[in-house]
PDB file of N, CA and C in Angstrom:
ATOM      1  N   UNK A   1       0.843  -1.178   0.000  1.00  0.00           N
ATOM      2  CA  UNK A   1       0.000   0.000   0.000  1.00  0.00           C
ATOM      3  C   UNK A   1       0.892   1.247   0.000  1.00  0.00           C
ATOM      4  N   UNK A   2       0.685   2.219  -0.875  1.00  0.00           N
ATOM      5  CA  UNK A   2       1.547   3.343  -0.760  1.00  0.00           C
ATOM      6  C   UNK A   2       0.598   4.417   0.075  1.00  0.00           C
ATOM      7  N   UNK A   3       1.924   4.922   0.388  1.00  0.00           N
ATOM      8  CA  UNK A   3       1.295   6.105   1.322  1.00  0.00           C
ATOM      9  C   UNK A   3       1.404   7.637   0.707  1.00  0.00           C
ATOM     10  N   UNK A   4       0.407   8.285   0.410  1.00  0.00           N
ATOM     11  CA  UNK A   4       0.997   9.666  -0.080  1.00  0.00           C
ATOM     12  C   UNK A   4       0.894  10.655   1.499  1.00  0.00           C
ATOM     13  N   UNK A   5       2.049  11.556   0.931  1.00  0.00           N
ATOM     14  CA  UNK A   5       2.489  12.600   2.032  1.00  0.00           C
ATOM     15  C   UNK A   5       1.272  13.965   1.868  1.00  0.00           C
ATOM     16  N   UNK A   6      -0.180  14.013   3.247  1.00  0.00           N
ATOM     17  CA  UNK A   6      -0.638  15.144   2.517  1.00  0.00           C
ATOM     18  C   UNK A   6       0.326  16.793   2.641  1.00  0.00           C
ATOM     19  N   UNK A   7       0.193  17.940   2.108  1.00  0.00           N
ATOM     20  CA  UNK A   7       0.359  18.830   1.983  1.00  0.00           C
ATOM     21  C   UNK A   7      -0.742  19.810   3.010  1.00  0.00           C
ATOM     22  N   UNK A   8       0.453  20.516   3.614  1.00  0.00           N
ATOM     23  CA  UNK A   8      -0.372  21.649   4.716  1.00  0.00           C
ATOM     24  C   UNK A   8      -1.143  22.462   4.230  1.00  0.00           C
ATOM     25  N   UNK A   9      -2.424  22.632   4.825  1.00  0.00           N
ATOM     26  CA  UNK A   9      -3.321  23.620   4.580  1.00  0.00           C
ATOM     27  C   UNK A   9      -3.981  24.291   5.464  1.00  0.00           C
ATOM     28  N   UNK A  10      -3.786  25.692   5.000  1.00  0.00           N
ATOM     29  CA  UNK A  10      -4.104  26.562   6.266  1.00  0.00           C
ATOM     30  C   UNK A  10      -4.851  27.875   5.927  1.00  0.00           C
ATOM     31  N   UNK A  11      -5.765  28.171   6.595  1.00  0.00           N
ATOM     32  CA  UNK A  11      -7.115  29.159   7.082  1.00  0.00           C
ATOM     33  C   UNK A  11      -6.482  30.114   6.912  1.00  0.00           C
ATOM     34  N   UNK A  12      -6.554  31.583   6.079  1.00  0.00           N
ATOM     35  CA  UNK A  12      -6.017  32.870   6.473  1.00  0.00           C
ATOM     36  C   UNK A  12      -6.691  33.920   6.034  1.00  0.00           C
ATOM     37  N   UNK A  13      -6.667  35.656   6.428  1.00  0.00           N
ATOM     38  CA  UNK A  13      -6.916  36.723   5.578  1.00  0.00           C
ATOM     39  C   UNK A  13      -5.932  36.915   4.504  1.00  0.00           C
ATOM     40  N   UNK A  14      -6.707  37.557   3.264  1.00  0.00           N
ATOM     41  CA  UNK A  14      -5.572  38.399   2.308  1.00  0.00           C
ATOM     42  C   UNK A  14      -5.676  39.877   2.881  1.00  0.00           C
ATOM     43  N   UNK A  15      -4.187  39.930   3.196  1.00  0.00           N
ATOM     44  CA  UNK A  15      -3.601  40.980   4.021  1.00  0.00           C
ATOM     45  C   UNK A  15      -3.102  42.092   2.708  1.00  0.00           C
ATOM     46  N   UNK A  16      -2.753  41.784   1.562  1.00  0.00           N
ATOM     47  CA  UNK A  16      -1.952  42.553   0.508  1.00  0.00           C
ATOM     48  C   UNK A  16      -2.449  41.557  -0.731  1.00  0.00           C
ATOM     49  N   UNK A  17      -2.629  42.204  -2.054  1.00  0.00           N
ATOM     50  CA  UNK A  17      -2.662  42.048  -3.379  1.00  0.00           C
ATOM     51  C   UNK A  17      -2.086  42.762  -3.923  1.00  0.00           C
ATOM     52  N   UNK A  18      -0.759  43.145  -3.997  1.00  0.00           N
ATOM     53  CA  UNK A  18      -0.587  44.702  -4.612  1.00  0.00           C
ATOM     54  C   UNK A  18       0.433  43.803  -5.595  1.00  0.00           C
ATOM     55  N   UNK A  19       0.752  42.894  -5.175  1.00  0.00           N
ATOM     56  CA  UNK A  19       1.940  42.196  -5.917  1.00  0.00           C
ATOM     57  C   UNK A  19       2.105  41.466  -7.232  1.00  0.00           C
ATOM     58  N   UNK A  20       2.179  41.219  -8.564  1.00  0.00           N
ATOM     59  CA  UNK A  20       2.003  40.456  -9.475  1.00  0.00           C
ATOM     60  C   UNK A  20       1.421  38.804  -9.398  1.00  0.00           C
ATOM     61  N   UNK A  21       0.715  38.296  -9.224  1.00  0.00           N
ATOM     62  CA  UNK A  21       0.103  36.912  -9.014  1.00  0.00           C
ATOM     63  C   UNK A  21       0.318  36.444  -7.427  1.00  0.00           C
ATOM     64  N   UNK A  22       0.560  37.103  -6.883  1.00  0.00           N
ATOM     65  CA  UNK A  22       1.044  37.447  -5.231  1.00  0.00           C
ATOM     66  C   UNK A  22       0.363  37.928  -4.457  1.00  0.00           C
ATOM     67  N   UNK A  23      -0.244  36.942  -3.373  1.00  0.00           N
ATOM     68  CA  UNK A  23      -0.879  37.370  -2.013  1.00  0.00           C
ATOM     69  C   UNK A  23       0.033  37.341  -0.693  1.00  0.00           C
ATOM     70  N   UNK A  24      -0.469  38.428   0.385  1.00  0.00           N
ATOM     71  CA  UNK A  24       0.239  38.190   1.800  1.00  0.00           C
ATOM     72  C   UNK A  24      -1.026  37.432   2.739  1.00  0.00           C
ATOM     73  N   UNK A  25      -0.882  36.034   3.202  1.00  0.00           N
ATOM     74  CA  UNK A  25      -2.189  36.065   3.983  1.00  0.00           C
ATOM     75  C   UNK A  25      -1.321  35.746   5.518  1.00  0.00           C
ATOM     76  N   UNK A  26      -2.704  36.671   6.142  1.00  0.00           N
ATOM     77  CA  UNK A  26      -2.447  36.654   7.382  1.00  0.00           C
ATOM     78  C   UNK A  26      -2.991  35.439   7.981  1.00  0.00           C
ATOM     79  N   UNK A  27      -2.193  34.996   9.144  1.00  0.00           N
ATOM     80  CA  UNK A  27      -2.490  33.695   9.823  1.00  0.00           C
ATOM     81  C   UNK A  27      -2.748  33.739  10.901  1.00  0.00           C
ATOM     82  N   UNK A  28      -3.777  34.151  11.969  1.00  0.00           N
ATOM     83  CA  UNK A  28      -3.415  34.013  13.351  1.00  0.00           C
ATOM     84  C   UNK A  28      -3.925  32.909  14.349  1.00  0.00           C
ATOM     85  N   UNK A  29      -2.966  32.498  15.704  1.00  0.00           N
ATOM     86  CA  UNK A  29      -3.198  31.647  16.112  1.00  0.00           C
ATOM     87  C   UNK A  29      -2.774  31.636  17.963  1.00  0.00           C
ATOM     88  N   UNK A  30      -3.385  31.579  18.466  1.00  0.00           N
ATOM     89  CA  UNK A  30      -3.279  31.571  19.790  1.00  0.00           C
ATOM     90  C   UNK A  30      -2.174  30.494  20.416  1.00  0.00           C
ATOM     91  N   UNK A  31      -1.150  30.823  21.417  1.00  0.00           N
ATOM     92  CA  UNK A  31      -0.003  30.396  21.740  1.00  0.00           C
ATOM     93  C   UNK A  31      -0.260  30.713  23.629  1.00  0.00           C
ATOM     94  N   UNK A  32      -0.237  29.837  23.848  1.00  0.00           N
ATOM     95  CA  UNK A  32      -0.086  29.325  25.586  1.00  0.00           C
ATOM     96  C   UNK A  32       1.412  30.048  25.928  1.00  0.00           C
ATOM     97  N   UNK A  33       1.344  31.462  26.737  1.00  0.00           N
ATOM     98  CA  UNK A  33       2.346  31.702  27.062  1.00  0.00           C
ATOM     99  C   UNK A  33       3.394  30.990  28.449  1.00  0.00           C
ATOM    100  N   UNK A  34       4.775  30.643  28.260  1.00  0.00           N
ATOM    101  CA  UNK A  34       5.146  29.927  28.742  1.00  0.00           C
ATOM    102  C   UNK A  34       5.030  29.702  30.513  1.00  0.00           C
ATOM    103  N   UNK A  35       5.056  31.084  31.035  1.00  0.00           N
ATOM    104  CA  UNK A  35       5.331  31.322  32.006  1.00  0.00           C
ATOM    105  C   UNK A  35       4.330  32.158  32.660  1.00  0.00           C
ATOM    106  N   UNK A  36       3.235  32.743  32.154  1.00  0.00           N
ATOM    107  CA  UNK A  36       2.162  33.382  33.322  1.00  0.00           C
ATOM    108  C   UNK A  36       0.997  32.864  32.707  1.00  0.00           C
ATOM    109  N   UNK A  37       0.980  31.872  31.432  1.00  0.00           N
ATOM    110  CA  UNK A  37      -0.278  30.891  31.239  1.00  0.00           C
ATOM    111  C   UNK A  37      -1.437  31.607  30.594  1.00  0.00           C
ATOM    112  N   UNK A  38      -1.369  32.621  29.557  1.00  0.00           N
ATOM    113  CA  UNK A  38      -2.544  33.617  29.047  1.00  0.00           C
ATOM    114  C   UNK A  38      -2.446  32.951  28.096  1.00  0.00           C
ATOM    115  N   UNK A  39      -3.000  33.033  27.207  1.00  0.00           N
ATOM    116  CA  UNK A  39      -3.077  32.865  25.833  1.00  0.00           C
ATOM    117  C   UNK A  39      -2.942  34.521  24.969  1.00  0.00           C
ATOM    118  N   UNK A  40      -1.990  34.311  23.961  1.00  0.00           N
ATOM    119  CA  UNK A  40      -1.413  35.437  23.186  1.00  0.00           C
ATOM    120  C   UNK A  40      -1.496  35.267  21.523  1.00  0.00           C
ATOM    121  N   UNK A  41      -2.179  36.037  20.831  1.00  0.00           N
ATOM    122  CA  UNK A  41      -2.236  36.318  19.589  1.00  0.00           C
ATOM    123  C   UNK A  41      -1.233  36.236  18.873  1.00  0.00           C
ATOM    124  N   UNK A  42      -0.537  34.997  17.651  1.00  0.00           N
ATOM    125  CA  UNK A  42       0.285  35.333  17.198  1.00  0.00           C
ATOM    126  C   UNK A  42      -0.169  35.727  16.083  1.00  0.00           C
ATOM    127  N   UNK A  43       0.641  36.180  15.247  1.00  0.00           N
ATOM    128  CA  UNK A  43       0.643  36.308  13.276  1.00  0.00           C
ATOM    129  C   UNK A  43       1.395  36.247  12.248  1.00  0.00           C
ATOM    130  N   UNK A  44       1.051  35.273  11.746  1.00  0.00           N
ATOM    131  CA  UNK A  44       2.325  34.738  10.401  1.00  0.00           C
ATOM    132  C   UNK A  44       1.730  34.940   9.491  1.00  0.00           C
ATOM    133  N   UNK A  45       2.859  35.944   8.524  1.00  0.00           N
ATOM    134  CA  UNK A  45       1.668  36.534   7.134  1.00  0.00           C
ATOM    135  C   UNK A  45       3.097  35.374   5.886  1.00  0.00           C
ATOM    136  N   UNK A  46       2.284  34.558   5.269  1.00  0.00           N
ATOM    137  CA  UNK A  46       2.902  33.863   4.323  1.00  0.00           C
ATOM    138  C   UNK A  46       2.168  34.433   2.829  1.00  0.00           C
ATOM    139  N   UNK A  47       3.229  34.292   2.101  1.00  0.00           N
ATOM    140  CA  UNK A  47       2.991  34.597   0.473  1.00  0.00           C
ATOM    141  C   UNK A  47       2.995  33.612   0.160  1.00  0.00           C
ATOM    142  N   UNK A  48       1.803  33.891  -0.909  1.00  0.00           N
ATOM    143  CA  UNK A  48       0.978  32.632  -1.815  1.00  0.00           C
ATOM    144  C   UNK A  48       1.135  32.609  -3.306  1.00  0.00           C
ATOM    145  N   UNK A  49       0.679  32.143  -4.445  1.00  0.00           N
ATOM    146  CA  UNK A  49       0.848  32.353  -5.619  1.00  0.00           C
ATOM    147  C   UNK A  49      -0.243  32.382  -5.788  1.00  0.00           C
ATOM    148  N   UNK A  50      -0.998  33.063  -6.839  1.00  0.00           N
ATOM    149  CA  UNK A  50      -2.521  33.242  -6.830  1.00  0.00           C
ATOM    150  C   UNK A  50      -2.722  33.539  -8.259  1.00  0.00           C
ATOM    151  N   UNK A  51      -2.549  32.468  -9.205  1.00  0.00           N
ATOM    152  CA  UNK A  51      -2.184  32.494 -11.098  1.00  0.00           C
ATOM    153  C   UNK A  51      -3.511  33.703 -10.998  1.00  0.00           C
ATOM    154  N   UNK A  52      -4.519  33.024 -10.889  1.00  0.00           N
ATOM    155  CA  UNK A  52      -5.278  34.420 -11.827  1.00  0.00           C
ATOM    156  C   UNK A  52      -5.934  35.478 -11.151  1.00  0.00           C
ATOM    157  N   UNK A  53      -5.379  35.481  -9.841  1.00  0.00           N
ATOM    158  CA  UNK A  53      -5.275  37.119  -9.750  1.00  0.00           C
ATOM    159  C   UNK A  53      -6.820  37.245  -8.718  1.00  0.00           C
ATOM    160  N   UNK A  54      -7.707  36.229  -8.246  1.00  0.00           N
ATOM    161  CA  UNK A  54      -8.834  36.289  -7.835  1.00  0.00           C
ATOM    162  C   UNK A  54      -8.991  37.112  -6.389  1.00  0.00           C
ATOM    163  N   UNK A  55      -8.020  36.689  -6.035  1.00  0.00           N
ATOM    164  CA  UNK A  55      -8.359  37.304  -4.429  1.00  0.00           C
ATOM    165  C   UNK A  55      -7.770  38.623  -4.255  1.00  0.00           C
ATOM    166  N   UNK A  56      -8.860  39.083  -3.310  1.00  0.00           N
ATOM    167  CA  UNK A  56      -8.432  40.564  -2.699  1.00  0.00           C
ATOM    168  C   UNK A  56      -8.753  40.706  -1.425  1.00  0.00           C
ATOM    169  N   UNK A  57      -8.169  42.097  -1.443  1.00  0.00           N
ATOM    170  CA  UNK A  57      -7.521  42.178   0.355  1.00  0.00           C
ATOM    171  C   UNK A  57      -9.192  42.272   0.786  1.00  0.00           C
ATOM    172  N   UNK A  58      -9.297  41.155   2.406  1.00  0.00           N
ATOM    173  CA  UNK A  58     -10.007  41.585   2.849  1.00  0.00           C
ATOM    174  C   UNK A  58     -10.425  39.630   3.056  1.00  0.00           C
ATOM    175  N   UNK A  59      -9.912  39.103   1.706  1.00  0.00           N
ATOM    176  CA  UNK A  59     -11.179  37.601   1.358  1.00  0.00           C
ATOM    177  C   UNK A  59     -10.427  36.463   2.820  1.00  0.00           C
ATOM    178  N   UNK A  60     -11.503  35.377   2.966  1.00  0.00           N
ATOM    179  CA  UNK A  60     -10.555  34.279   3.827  1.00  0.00           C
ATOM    180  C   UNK A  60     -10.724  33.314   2.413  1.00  0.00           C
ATOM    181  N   UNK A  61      -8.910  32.875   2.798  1.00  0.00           N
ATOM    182  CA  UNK A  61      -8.853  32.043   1.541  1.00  0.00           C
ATOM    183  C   UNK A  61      -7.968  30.659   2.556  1.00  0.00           C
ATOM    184  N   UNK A  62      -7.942  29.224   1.762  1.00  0.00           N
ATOM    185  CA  UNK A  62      -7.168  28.432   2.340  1.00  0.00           C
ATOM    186  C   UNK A  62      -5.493  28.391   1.125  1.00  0.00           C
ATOM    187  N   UNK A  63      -4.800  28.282   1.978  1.00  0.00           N
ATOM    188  CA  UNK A  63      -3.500  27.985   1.090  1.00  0.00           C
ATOM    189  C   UNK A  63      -3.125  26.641   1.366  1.00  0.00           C
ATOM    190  N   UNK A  64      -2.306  26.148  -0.030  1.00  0.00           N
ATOM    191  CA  UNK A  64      -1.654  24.828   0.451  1.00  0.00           C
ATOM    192  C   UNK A  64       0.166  24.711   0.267  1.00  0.00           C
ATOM    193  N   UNK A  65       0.389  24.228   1.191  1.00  0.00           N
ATOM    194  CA  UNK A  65       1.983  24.267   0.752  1.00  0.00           C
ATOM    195  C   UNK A  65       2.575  23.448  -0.873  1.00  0.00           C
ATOM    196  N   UNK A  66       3.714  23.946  -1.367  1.00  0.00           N
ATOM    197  CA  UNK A  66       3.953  23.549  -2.243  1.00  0.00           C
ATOM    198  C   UNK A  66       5.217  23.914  -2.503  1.00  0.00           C
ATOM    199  N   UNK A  67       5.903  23.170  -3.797  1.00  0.00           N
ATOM    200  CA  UNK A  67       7.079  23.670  -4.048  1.00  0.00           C
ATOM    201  C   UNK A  67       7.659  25.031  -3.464  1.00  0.00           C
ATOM    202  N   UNK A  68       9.357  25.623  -3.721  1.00  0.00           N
ATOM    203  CA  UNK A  68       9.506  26.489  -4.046  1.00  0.00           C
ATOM    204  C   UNK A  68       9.353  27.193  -5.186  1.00  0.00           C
ATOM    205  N   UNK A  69       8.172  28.670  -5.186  1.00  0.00           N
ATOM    206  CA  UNK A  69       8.083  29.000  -6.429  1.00  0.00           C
ATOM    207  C   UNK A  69       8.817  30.375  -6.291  1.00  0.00           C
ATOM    208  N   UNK A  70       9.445  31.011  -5.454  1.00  0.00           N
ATOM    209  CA  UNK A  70      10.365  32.203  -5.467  1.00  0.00           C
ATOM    210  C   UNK A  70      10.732  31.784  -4.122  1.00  0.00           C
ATOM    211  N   UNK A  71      11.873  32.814  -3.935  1.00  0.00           N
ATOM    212  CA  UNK A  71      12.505  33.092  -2.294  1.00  0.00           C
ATOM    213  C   UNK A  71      11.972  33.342  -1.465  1.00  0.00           C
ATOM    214  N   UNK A  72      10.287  33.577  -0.996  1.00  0.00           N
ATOM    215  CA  UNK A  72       9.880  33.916  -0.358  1.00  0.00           C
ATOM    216  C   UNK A  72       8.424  32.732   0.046  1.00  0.00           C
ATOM    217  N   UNK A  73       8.202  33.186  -1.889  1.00  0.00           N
ATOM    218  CA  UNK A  73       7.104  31.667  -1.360  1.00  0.00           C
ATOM    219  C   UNK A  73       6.686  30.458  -1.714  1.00  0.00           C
ATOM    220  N   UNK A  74       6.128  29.403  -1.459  1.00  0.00           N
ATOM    221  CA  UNK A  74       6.140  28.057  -1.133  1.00  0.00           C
ATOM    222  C   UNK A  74       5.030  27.680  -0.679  1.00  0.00           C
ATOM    223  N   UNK A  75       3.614  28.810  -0.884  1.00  0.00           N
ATOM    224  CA  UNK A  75       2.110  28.653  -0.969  1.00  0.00           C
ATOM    225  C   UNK A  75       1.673  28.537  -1.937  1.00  0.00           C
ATOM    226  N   UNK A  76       0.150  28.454  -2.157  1.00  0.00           N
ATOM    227  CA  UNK A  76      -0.208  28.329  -3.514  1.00  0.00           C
ATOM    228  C   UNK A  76      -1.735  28.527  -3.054  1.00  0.00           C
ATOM    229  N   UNK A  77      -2.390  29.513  -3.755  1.00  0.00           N
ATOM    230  CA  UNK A  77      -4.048  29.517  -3.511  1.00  0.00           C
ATOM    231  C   UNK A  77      -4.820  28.736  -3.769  1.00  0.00           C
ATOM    232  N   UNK A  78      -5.876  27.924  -3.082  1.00  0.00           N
ATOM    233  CA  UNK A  78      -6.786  27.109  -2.897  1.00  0.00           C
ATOM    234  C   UNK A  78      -8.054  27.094  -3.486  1.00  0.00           C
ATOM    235  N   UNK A  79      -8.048  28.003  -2.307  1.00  0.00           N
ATOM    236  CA  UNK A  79      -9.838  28.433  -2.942  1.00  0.00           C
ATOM    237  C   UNK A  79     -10.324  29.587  -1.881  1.00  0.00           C
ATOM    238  N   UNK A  80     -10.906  30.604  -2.052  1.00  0.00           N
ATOM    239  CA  UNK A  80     -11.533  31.822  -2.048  1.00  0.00           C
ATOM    240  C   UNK A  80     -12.419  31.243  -0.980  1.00  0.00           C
ATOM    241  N   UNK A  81     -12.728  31.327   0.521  1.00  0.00           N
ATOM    242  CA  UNK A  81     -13.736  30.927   0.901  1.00  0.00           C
ATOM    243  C   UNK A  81     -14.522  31.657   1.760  1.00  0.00           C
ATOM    244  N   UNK A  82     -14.697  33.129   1.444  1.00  0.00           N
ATOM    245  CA  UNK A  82     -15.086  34.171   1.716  1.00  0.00           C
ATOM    246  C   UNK A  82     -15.162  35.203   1.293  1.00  0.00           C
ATOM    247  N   UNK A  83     -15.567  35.983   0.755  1.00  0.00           N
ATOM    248  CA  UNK A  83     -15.213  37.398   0.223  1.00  0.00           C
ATOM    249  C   UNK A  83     -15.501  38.676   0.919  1.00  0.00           C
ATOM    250  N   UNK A  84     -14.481  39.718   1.066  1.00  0.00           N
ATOM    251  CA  UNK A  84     -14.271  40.688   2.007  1.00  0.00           C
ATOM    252  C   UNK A  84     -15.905  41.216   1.510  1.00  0.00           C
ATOM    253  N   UNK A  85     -16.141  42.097   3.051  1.00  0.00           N
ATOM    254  CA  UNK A  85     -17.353  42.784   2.906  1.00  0.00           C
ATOM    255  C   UNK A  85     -17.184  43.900   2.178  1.00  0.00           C
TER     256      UNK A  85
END
């Protein structure tokens, strides 16, 4: 039986479109601080590749990991699963 390896996929805002086939999505995620035990807001904004250009700032979209397609990113757009108000 072979096993395929799935690929990460993850929930975010589009934070920026300003870029040529290029999104910034924002990621945030709550982190158990080590030592007084709150919970704290983090945010990881990853660049996506987005061929035709669909999303704009504002949408929740899912990304999936993928190759390297530049120095920066190694996302790839999914699917649109919201559109900004």
């Amino acid at each position: 039986m072979e096993k395929r390896s799935q690929r990460k996929r993850i929930v975010g805002v589009v934070s920026s479109d300003k870029m040529d086939k290029t999104i910034s999505v924002k990621v945030e995620k709550l982190v158990r601080h080590p030592i007084y035990g709150k919970y704290v807001k983090r945010v990881t904004v990853y660049k996506a590749h987005d061929e035709e250009k669909k999303a704009r700032v504002g949408d929740k979209v899912e990304i999936m990991e993928t190759r390297p397609i530049s120095k920066t990113k190694c996302w790839r757009l999914v699917r649109i699963l919201g559109e900004a108000a």
